[in-house]
C-alpha atoms as a PDB file:
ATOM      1  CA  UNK A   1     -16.786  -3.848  -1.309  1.00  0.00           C
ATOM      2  CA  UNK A   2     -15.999  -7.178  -0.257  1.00  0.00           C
ATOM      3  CA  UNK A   3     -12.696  -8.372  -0.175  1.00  0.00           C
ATOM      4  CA  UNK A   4     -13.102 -12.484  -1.082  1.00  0.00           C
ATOM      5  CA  UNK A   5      -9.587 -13.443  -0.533  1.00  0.00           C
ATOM      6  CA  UNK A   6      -6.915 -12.114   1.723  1.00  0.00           C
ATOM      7  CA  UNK A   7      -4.390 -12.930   4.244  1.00  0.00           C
ATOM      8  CA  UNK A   8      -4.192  -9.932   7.036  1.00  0.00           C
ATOM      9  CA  UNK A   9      -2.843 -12.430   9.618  1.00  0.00           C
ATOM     10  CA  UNK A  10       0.237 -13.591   8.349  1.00  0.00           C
ATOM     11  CA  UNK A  11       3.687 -11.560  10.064  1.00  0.00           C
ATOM     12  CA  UNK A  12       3.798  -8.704   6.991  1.00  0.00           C
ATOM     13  CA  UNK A  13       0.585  -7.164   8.418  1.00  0.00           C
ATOM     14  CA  UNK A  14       1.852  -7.311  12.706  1.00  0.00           C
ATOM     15  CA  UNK A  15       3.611  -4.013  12.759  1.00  0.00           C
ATOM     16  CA  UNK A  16       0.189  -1.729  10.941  1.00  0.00           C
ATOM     17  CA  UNK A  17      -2.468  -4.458  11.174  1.00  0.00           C
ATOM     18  CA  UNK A  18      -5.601  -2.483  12.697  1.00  0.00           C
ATOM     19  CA  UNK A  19      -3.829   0.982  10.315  1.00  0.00           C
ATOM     20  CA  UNK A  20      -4.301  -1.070   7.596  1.00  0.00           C
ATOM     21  CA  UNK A  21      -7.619  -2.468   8.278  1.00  0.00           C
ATOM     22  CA  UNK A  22      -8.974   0.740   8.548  1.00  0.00           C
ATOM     23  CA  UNK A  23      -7.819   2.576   5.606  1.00  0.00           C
ATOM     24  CA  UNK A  24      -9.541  -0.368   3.837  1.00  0.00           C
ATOM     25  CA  UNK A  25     -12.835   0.633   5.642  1.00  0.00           C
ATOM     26  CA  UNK A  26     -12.128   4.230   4.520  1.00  0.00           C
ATOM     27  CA  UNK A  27     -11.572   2.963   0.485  1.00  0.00           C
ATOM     28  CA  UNK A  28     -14.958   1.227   1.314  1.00  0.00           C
ATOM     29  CA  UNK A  29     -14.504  -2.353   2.015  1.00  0.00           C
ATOM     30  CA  UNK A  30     -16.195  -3.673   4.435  1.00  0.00           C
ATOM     31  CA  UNK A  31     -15.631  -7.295   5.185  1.00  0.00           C
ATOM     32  CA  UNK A  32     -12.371  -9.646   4.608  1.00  0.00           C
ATOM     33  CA  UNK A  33     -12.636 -13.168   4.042  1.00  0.00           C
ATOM     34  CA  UNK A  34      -9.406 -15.081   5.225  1.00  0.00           C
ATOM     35  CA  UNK A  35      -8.178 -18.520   3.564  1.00  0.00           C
ATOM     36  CA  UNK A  36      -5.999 -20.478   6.087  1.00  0.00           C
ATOM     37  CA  UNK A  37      -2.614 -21.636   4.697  1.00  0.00           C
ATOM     38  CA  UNK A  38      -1.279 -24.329   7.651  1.00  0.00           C
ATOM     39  CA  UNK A  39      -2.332 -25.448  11.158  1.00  0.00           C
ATOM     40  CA  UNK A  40       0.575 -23.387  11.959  1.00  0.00           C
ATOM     41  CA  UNK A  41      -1.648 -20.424  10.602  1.00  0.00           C
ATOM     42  CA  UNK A  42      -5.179 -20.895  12.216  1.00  0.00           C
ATOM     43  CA  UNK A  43      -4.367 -19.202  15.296  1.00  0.00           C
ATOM     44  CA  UNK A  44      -3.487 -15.199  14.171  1.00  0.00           C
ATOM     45  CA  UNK A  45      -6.511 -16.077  11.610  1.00  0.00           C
ATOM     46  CA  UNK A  46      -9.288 -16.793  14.282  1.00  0.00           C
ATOM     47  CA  UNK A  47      -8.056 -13.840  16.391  1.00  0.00           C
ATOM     48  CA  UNK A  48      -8.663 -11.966  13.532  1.00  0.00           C
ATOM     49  CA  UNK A  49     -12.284 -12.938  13.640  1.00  0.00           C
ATOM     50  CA  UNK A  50     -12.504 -12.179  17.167  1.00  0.00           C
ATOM     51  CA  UNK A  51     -10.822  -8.480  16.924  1.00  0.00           C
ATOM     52  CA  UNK A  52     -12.809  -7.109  14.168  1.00  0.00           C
ATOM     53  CA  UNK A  53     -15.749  -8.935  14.366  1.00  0.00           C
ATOM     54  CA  UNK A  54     -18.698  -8.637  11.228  1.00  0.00           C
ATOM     55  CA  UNK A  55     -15.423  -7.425   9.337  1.00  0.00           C
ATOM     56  CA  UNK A  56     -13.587 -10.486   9.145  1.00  0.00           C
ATOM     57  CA  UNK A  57     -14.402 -14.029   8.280  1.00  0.00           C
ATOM     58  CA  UNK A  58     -12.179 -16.927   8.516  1.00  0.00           C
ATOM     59  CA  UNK A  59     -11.933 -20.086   6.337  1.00  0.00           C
ATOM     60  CA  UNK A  60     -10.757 -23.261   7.232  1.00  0.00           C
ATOM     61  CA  UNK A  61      -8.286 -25.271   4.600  1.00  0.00           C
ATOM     62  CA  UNK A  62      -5.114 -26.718   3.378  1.00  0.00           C
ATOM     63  CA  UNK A  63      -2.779 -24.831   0.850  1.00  0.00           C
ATOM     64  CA  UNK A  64      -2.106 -26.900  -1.799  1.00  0.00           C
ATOM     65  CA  UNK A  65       2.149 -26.017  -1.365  1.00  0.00           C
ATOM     66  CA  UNK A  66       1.819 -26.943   2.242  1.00  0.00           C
ATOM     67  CA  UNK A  67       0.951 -31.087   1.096  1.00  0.00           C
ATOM     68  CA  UNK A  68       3.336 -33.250   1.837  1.00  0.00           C
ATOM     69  CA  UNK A  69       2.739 -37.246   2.012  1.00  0.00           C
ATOM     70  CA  UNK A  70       1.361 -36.950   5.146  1.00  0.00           C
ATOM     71  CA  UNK A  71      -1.743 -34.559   3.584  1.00  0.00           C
ATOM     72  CA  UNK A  72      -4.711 -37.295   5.300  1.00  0.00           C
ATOM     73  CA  UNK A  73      -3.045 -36.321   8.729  1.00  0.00           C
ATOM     74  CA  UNK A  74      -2.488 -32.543   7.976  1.00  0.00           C
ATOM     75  CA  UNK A  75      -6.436 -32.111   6.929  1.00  0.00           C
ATOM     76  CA  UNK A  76      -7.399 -34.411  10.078  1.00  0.00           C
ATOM     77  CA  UNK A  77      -5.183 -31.893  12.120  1.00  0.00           C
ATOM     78  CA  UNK A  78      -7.258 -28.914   9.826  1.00  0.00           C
ATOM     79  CA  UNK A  79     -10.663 -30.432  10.867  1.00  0.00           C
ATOM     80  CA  UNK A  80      -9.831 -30.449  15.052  1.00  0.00           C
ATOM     81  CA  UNK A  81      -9.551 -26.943  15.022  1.00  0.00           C
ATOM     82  CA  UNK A  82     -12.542 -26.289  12.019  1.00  0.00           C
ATOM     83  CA  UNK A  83     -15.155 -27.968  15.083  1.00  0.00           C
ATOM     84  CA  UNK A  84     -13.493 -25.186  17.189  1.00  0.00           C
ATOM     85  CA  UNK A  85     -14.578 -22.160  15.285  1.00  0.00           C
ATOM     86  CA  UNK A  86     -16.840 -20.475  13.119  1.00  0.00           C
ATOM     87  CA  UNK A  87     -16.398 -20.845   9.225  1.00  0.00           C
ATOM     88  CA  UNK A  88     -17.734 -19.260   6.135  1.00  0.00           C
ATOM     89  CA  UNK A  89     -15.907 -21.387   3.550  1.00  0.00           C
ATOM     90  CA  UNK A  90     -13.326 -24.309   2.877  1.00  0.00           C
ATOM     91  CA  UNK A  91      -9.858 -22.849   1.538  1.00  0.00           C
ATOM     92  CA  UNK A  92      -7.397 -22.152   0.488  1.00  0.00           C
ATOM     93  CA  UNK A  93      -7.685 -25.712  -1.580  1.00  0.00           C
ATOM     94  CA  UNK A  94      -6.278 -26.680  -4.820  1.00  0.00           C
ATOM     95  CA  UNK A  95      -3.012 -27.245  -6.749  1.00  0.00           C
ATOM     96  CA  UNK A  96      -0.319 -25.817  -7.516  1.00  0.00           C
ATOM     97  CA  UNK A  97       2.074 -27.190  -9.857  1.00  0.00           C
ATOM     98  CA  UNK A  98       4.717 -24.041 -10.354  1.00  0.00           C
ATOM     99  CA  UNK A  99       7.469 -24.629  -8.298  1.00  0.00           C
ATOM    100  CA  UNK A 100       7.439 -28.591  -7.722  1.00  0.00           C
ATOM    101  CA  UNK A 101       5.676 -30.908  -8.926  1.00  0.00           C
ATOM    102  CA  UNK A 102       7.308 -33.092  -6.246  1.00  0.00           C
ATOM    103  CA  UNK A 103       3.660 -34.020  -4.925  1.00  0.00           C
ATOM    104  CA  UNK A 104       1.643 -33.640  -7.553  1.00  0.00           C
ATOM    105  CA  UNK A 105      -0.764 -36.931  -6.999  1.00  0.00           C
ATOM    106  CA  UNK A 106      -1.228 -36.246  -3.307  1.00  0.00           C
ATOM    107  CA  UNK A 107      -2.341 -32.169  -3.743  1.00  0.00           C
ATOM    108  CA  UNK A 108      -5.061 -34.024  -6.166  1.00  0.00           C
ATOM    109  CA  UNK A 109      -5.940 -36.340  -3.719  1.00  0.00           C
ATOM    110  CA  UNK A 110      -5.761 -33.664  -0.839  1.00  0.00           C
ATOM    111  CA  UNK A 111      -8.001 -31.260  -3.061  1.00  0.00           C
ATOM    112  CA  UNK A 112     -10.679 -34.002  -4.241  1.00  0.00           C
ATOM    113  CA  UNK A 113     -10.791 -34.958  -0.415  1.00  0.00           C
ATOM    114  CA  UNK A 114     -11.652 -30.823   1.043  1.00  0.00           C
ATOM    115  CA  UNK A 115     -13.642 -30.703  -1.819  1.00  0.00           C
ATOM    116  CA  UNK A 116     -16.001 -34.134  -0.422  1.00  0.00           C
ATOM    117  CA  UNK A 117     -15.549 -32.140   3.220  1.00  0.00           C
ATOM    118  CA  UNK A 118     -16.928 -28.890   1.698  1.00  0.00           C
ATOM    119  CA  UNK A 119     -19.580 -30.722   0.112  1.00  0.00           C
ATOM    120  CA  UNK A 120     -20.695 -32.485   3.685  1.00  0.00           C
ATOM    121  CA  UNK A 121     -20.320 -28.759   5.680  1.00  0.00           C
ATOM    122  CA  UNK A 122     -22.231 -27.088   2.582  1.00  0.00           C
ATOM    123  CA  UNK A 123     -19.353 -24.581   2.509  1.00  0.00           C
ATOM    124  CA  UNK A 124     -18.228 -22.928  -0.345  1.00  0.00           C
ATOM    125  CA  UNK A 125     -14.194 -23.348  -1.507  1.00  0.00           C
ATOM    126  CA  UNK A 126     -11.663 -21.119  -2.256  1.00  0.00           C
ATOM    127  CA  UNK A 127      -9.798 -22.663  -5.048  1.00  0.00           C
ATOM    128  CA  UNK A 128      -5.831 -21.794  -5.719  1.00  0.00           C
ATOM    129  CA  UNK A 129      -5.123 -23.052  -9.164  1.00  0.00           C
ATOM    130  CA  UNK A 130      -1.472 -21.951 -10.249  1.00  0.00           C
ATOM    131  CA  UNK A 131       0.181 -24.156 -13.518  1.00  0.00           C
ATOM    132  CA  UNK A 132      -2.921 -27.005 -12.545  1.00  0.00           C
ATOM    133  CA  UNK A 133      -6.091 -26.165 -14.761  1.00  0.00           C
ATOM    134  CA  UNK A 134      -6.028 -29.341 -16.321  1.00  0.00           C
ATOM    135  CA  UNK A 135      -5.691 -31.180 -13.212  1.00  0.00           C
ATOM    136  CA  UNK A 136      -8.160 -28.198 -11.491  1.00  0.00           C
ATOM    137  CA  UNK A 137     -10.644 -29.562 -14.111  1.00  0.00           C
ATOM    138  CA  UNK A 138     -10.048 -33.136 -13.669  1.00  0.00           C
ATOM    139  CA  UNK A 139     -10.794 -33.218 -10.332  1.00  0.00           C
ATOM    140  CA  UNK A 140     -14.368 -30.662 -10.489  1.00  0.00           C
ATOM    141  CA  UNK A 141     -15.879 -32.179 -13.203  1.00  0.00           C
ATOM    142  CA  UNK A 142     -15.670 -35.542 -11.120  1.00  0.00           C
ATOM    143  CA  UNK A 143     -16.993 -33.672  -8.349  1.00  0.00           C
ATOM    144  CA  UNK A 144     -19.527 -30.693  -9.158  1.00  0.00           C
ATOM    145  CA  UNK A 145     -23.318 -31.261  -8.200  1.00  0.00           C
ATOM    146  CA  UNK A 146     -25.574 -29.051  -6.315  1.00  0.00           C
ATOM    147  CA  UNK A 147     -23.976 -29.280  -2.795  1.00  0.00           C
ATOM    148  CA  UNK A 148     -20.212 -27.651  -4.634  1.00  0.00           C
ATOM    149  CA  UNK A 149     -19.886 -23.874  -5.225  1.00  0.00           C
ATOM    150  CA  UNK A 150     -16.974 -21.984  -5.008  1.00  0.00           C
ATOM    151  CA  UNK A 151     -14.639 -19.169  -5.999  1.00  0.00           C
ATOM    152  CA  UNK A 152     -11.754 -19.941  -8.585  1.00  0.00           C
ATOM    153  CA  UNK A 153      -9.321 -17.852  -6.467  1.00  0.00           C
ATOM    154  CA  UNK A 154      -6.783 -15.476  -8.565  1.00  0.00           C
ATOM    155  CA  UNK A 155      -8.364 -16.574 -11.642  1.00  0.00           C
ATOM    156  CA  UNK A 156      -5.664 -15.773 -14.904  1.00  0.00           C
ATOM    157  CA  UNK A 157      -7.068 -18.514 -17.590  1.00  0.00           C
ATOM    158  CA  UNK A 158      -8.435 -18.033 -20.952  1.00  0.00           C
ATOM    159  CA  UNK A 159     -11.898 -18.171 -21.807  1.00  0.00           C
ATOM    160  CA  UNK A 160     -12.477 -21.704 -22.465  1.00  0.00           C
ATOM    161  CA  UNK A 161     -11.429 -22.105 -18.886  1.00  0.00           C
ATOM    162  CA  UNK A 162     -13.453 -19.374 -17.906  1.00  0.00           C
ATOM    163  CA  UNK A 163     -16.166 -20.587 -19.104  1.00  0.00           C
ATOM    164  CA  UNK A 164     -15.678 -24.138 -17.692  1.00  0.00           C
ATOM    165  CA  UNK A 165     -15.996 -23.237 -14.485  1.00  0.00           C
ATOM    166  CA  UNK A 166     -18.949 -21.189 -14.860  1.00  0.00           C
ATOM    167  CA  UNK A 167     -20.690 -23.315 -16.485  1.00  0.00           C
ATOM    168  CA  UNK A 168     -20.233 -25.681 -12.999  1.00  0.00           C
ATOM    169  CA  UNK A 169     -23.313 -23.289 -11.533  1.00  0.00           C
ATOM    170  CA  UNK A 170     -22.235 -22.325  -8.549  1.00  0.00           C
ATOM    171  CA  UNK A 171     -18.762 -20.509  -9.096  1.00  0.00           C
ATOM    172  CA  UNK A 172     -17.480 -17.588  -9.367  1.00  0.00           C
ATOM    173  CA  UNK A 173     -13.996 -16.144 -10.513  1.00  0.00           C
ATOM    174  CA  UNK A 174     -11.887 -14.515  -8.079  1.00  0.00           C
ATOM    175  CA  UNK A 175     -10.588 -11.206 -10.066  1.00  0.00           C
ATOM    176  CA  UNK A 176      -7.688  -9.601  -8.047  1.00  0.00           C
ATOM    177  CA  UNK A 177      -4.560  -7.550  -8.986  1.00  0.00           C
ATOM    178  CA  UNK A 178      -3.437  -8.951 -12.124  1.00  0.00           C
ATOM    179  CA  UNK A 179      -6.055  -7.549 -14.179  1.00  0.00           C
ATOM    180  CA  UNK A 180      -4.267  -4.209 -13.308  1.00  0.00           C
ATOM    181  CA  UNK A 181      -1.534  -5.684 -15.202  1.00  0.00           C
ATOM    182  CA  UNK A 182      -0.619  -4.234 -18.573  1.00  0.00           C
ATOM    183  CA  UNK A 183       0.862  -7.655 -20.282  1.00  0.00           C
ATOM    184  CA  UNK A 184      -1.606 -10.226 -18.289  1.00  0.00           C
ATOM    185  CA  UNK A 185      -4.407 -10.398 -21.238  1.00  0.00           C
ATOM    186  CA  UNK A 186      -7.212 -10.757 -18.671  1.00  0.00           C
ATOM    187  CA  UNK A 187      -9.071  -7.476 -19.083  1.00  0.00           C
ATOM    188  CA  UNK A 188      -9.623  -9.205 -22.937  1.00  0.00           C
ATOM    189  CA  UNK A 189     -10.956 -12.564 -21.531  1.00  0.00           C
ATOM    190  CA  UNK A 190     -13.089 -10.350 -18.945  1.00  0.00           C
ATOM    191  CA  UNK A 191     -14.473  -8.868 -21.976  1.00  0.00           C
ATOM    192  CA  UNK A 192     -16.823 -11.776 -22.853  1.00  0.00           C
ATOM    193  CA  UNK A 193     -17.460 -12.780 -19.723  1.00  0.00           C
ATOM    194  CA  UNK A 194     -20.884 -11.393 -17.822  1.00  0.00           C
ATOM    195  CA  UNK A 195     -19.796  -9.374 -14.596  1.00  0.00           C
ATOM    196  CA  UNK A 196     -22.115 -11.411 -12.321  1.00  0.00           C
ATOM    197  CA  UNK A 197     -19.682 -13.851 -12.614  1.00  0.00           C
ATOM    198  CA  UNK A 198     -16.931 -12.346 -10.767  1.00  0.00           C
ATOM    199  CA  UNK A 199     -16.079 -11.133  -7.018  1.00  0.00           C
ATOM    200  CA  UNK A 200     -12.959  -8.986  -5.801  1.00  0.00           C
ATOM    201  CA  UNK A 201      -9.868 -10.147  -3.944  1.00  0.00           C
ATOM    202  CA  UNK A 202      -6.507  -8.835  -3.410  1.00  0.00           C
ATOM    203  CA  UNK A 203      -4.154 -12.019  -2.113  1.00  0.00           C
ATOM    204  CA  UNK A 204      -2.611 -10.053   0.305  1.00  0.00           C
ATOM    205  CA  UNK A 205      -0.057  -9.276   0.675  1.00  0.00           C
ATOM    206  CA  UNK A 206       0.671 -10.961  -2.328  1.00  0.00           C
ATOM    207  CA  UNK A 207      -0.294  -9.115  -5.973  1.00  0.00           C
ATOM    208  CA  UNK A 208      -0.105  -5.782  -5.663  1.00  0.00           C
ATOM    209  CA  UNK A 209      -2.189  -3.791  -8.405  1.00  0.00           C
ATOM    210  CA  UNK A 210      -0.831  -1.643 -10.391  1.00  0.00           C
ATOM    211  CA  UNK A 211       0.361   1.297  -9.374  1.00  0.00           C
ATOM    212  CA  UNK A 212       1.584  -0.932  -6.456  1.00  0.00           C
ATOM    213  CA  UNK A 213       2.618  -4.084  -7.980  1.00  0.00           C
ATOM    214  CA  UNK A 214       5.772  -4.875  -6.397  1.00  0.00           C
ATOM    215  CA  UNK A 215       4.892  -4.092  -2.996  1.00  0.00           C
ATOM    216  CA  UNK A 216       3.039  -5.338  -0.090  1.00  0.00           C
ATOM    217  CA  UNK A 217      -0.516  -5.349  -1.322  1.00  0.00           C
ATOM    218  CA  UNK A 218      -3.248  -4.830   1.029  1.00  0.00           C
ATOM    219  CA  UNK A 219      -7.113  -4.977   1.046  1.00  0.00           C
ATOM    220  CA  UNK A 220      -7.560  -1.313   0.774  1.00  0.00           C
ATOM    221  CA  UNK A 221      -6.188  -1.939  -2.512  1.00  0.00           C
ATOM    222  CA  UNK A 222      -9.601  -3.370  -3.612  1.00  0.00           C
ATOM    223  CA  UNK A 223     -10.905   0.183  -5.426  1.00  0.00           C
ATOM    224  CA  UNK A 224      -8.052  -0.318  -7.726  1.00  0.00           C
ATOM    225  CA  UNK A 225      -9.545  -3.484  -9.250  1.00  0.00           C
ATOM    226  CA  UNK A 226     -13.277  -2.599  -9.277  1.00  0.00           C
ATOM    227  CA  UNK A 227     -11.573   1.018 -11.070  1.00  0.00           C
ATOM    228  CA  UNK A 228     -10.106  -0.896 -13.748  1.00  0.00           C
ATOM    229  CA  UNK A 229     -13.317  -3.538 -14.400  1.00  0.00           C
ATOM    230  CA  UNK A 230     -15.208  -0.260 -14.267  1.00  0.00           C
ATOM    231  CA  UNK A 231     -13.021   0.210 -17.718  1.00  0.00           C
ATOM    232  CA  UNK A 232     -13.374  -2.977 -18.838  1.00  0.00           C
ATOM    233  CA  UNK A 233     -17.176  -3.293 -18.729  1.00  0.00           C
ATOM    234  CA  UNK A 234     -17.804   0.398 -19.344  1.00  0.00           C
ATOM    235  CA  UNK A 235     -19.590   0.418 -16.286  1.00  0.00           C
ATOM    236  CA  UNK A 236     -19.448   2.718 -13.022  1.00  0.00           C
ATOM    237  CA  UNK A 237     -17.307   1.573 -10.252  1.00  0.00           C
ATOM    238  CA  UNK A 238     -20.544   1.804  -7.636  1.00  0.00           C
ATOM    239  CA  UNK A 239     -21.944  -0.649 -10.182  1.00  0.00           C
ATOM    240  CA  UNK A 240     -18.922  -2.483  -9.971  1.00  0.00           C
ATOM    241  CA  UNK A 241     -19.338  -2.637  -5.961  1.00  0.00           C
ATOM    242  CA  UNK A 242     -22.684  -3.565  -5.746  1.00  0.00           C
ATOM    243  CA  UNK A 243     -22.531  -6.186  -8.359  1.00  0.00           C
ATOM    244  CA  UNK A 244     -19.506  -8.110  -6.809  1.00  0.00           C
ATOM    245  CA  UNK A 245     -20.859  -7.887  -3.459  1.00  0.00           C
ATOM    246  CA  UNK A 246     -24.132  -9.111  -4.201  1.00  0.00           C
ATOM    247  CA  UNK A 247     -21.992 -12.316  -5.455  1.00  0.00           C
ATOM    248  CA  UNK A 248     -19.810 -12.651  -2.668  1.00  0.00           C
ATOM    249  CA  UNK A 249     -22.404 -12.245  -0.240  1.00  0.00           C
ATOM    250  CA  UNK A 250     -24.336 -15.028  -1.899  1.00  0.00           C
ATOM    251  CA  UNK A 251     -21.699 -17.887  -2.438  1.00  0.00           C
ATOM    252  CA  UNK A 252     -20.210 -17.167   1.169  1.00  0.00           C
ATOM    253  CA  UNK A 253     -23.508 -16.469   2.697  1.00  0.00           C
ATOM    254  CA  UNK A 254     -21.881 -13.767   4.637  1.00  0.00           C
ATOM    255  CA  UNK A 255     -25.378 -12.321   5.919  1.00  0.00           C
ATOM    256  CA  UNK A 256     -26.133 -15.726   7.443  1.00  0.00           C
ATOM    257  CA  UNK A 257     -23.357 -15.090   9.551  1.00  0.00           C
ATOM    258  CA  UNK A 258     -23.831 -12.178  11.010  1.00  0.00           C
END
């Protein structure tokens, strides 16, 4: 299993990071794609590449709650250290309108503009979309054409929405631990939706899954969510694996990286 979206480097991982990487191994995923946050971030991520190499693959990106109304010289700051390194996508990108919509106009100007960088690096994007589909939407349907694929990161939206960005071609929804979730009403909206469509992620350590929500979540954590989609598409969990992985490994091109 592949897990698409997860942040091992950041301080809640430094006292059992290599533990926890390799009970992950053990529950049978095998490689952990890491979205930057900050500048401040890049560093811990990119050792992370180096210490568990053809494990670990780093992004490069600007979190939407990190935009301020100096975004153009945060993302110039990003790019320095993106020639630096090796890359297998552009996130963690978006908007995210929960908290404060303080800079609402310049996190749509900072996504459209990693979007047009992802575009010119033919990278994929890992898309963080919380309280924003509208503006999400806006902004990709301005955008999409054959050099734009993606992953709608933590994806929670309806159907419609679902089916909006699939329809783009070249994305994929990010399915994590809220589908373990007893009130979240995704498993129904998974229903209709063909499993090709979807890779694992776990947000870590952010969104536990049930029978850990609450907690610290972690990327061993993955067989949890591929258990329950197993119930949702009546499906084996092996099925599950090889299905998402075949996606992930396309749309991040992991095997070109190796």
């Amino acid at each position: 299993m592949i897990d698409t979206h997860t942040h091992l480097y950041v301080e809640q991982f430094d006292d059992d990071r290599s533990d926890m990487i390799e009970r992950a191994i053990k529950n049978g995923v095998s490689k952990f794609l890491l979205p930057n946050i900050n500048v401040d971030t890049i560093s811990e991520m990119e050792k992370m590449t180096v210490n568990f190499p053809n494990a670990c693959y780093a992004m490069m990106g600007l979190h939407p709650s990190e935009i301020k109304e100096n975004w153009e010289e945060q993302i110039e700051q990003i790019k320095t250290f993106f020639q630096r390194g090796h890359h297998v996508g552009i996130g963690e990108i978006g908007i995210d309108l929960y908290w404060d919509k303080t800079y609402r106009e310049e996190q749509i100007h900072a996504f459209r503009a990693q979007i047009r960088w992802a575009k010119e690096e033919k990278l994929p994007v890992s898309i963080h979309c919380r309280n924003s589909f509208d503006e999400i939407l806006m902004v990709l349907d301005e955008e999409n054409d054959d050099d734009l694929s993606g992953v709608l990161h933590c994806f929670t939206g309806n159907l419609e929405q679902a089916n909006h960005i699939i329809n783009y071609g070249n994305f994929k929804l990010g399915i994590g631990g809220v589908v373990t979730f007893k009130k979240s009403g995704l498993d129904e909206v998974l229903k209709h939706i063909d499993l090709e469509h979807l890779v694992l992620e776990t947000d870590s350590p952010y969104l536990a899954p049930t029978p850990y929500r609450g907690k610290r979540n972690e990327s061993g954590y993955v067989p949890f969510i591929a258990q329950k989609l197993s119930n949702i598409y009546g499906v084996s969990e092996e099925e599950i694996d090889q299905i998402t992985t075949k996606s992930a490994l396309e749309i991040f091109k992991l095997l070109q990286h190796e």
